[in-house]
N, C-alpha and C. Protein backbone atom coordinates (compact mmCIF):
# COMPACT_ATOMS: atom_id res chain seq x y z
N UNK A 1 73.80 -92.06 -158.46
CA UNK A 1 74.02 -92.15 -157.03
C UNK A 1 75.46 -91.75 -156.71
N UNK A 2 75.71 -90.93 -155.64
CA UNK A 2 76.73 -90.87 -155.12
C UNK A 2 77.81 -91.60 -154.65
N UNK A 3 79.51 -91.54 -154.78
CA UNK A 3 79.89 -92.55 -154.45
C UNK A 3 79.93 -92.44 -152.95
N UNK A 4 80.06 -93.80 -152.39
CA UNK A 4 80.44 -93.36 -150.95
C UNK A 4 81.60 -93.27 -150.37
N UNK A 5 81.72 -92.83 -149.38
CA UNK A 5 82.70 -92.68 -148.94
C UNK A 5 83.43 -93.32 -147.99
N UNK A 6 84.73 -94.03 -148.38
CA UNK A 6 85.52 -95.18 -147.04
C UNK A 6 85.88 -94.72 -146.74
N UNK A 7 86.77 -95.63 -145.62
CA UNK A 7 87.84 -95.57 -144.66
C UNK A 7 88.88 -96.57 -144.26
N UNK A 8 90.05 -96.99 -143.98
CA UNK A 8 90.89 -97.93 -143.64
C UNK A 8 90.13 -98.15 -142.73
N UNK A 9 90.11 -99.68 -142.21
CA UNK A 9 90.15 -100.08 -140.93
C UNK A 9 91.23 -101.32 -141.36
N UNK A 10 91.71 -101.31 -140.04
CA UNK A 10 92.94 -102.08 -139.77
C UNK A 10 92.75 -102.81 -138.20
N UNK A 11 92.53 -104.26 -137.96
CA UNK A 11 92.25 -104.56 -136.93
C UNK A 11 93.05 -105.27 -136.55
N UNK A 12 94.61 -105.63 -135.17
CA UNK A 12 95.40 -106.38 -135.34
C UNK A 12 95.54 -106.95 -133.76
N UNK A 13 96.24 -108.06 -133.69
CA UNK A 13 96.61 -108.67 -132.17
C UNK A 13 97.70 -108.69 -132.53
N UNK A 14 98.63 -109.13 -130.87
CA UNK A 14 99.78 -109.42 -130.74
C UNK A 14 100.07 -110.12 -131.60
N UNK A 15 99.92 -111.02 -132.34
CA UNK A 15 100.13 -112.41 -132.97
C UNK A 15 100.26 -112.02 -134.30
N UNK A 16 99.34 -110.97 -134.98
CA UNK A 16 99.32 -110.72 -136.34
C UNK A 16 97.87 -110.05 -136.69
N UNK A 17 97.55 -109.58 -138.13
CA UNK A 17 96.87 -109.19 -138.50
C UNK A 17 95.29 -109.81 -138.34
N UNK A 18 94.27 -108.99 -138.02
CA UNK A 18 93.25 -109.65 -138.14
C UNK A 18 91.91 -109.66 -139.43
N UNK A 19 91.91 -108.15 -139.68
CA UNK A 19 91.89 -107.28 -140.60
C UNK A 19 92.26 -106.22 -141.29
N UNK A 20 92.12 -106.24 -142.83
CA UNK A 20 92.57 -105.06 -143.24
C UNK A 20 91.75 -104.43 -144.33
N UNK A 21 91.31 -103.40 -144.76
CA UNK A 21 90.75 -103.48 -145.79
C UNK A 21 90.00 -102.01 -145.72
N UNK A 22 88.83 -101.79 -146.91
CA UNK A 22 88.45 -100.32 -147.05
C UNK A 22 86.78 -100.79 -146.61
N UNK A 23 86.40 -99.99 -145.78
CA UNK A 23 85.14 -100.30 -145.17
C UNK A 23 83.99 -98.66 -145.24
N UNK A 24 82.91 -98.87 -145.26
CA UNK A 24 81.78 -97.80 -145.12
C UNK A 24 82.09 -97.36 -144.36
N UNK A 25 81.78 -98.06 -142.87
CA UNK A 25 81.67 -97.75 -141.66
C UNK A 25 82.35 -98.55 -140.68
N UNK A 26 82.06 -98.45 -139.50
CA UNK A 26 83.06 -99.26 -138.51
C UNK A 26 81.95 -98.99 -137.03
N UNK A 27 81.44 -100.07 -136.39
CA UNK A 27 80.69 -99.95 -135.04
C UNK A 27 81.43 -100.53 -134.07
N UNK A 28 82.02 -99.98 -133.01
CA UNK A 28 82.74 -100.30 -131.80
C UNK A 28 82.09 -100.40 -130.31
N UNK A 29 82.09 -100.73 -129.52
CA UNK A 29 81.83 -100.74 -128.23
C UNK A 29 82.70 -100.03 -127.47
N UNK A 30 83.13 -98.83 -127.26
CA UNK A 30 83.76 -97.72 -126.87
C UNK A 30 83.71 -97.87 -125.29
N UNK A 31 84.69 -97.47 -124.60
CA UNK A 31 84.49 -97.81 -123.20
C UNK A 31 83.42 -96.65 -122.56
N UNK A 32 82.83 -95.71 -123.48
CA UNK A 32 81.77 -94.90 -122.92
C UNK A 32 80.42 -95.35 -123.40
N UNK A 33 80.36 -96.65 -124.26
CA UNK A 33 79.12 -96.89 -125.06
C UNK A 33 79.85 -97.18 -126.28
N UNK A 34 78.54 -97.55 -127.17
CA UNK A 34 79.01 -97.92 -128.44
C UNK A 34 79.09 -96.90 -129.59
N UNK A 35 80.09 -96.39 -130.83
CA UNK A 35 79.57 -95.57 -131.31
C UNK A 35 80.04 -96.23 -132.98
N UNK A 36 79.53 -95.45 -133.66
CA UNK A 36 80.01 -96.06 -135.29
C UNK A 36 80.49 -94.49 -135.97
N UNK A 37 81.82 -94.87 -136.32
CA UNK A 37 82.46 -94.41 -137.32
C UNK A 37 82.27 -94.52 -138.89
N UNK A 38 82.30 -92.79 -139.15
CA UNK A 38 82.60 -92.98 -140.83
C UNK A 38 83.30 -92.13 -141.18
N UNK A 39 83.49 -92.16 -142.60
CA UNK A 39 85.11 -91.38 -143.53
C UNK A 39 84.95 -89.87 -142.93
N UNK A 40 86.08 -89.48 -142.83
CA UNK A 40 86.14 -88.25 -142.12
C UNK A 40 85.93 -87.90 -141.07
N UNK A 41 86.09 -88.91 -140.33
CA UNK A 41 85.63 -88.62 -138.57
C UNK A 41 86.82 -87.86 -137.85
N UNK A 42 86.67 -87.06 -137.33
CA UNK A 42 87.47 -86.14 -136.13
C UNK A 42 88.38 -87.31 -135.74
N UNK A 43 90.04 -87.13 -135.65
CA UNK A 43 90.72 -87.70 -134.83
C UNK A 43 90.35 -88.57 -133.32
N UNK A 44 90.33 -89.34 -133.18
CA UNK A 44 89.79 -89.91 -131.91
C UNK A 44 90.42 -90.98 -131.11
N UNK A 45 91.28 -91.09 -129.86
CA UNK A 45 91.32 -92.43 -129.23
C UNK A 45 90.41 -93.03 -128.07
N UNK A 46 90.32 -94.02 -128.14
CA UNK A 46 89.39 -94.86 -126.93
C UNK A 46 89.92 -96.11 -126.63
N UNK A 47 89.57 -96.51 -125.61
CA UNK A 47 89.34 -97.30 -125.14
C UNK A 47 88.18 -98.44 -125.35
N UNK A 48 88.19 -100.02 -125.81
CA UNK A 48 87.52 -100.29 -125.97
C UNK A 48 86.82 -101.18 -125.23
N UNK A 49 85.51 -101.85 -124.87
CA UNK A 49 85.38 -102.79 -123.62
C UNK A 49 84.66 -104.16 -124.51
N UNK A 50 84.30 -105.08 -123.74
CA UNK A 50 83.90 -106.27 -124.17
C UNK A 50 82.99 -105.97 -125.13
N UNK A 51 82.64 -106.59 -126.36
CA UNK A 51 81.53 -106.73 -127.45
C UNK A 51 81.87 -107.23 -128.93
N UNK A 52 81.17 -106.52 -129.56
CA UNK A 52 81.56 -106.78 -130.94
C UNK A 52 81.91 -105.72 -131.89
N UNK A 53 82.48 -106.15 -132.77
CA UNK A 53 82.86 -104.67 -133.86
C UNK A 53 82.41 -105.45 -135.07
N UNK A 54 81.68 -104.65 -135.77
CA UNK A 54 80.90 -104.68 -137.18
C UNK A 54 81.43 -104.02 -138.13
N UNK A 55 81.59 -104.08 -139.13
CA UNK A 55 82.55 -103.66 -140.25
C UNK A 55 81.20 -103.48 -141.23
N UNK A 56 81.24 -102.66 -141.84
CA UNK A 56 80.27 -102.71 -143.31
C UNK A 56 80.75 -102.33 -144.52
N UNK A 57 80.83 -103.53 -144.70
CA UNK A 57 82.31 -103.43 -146.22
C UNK A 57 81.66 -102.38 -147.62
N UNK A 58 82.79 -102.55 -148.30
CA UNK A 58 82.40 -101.40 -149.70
C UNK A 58 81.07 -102.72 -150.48
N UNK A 59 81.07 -104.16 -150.10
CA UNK A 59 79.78 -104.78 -150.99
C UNK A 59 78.79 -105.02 -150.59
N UNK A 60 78.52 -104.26 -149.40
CA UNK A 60 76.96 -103.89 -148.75
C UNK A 60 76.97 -105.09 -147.58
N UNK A 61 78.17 -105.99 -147.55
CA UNK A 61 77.78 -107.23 -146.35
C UNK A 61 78.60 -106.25 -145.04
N UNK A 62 78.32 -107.17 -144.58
CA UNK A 62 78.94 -107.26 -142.91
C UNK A 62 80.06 -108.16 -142.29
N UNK A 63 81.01 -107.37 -141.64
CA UNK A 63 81.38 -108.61 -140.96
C UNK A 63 81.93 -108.91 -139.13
N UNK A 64 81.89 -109.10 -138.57
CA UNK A 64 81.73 -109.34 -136.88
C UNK A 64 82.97 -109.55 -136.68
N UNK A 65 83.42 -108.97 -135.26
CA UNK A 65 84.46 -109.34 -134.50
C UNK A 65 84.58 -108.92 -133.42
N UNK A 66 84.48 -110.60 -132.51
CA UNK A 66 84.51 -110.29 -130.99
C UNK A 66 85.62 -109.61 -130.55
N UNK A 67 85.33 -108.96 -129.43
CA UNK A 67 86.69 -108.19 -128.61
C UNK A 67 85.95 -108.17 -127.03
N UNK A 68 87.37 -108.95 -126.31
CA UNK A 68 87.08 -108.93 -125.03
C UNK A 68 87.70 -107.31 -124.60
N UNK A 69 88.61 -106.65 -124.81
CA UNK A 69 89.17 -105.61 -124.39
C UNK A 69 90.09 -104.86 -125.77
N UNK A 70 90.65 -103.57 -125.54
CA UNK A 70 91.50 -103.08 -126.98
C UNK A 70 91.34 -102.09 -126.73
N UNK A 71 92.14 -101.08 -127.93
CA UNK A 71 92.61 -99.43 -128.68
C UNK A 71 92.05 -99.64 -129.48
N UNK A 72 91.35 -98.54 -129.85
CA UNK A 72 90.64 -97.81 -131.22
C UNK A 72 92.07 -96.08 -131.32
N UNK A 73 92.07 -96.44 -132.60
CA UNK A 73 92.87 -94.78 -132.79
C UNK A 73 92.18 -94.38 -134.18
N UNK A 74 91.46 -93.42 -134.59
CA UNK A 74 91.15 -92.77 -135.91
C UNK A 74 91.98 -91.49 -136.03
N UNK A 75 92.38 -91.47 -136.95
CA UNK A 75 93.29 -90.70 -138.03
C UNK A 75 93.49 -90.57 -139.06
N UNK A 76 93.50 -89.62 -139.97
CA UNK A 76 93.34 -89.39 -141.72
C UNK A 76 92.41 -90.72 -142.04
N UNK A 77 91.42 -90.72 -142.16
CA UNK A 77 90.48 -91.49 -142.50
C UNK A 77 90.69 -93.49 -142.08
N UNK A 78 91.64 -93.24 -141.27
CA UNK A 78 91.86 -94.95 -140.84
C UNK A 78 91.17 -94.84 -139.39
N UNK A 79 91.22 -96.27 -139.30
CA UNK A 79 90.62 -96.93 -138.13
C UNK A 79 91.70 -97.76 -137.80
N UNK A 80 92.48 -97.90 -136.85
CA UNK A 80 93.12 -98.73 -135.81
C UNK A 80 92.95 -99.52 -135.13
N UNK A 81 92.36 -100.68 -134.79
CA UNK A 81 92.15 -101.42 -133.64
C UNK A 81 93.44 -102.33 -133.28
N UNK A 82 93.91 -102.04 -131.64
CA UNK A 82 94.61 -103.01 -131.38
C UNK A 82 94.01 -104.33 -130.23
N UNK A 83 94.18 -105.34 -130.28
CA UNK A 83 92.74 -106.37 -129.41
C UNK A 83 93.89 -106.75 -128.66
């Protein structure tokens, strides 16, 4: 089987870090809709609106995080969130 392929995501507040780590994928609530990111995605900023963000780690789990409002920035294979 092929390996797959990550990406940084990095998720942080004013206060401090929330996450950090190497993830599959990344699902956001985009202020145009929701979309999910993976390794090698086109440069991108947005805007993000109320929901959840799903992480799907390199050991096949999941993990959730509410966001009332935030920045998404993708670049060289990272993910940015500021909440």
């Amino acid at each position: 089987m092929a390996e797959l392929k990550t990406l940084q995501l990095n998720i942080a507040r004013v206060d401090g870090p929330v996450f950090a780590g190497e993830v599959i994928s990344v699902t956001v609530p985009g202020s145009e809709g929701e979309m999910t990111l993976l390794a090698d995605h086109t440069p991108l900023v947005s805007a993000l609106r109320a929901g959840t963000i799903t992480a799907r780690l390199t050991d096949g789990t999941s993990q959730e995080f509410a966001v009332t409002a935030g920045t998404l920035e993708v670049s060289h294979n990272t993910v940015t969130i500021l909440l």
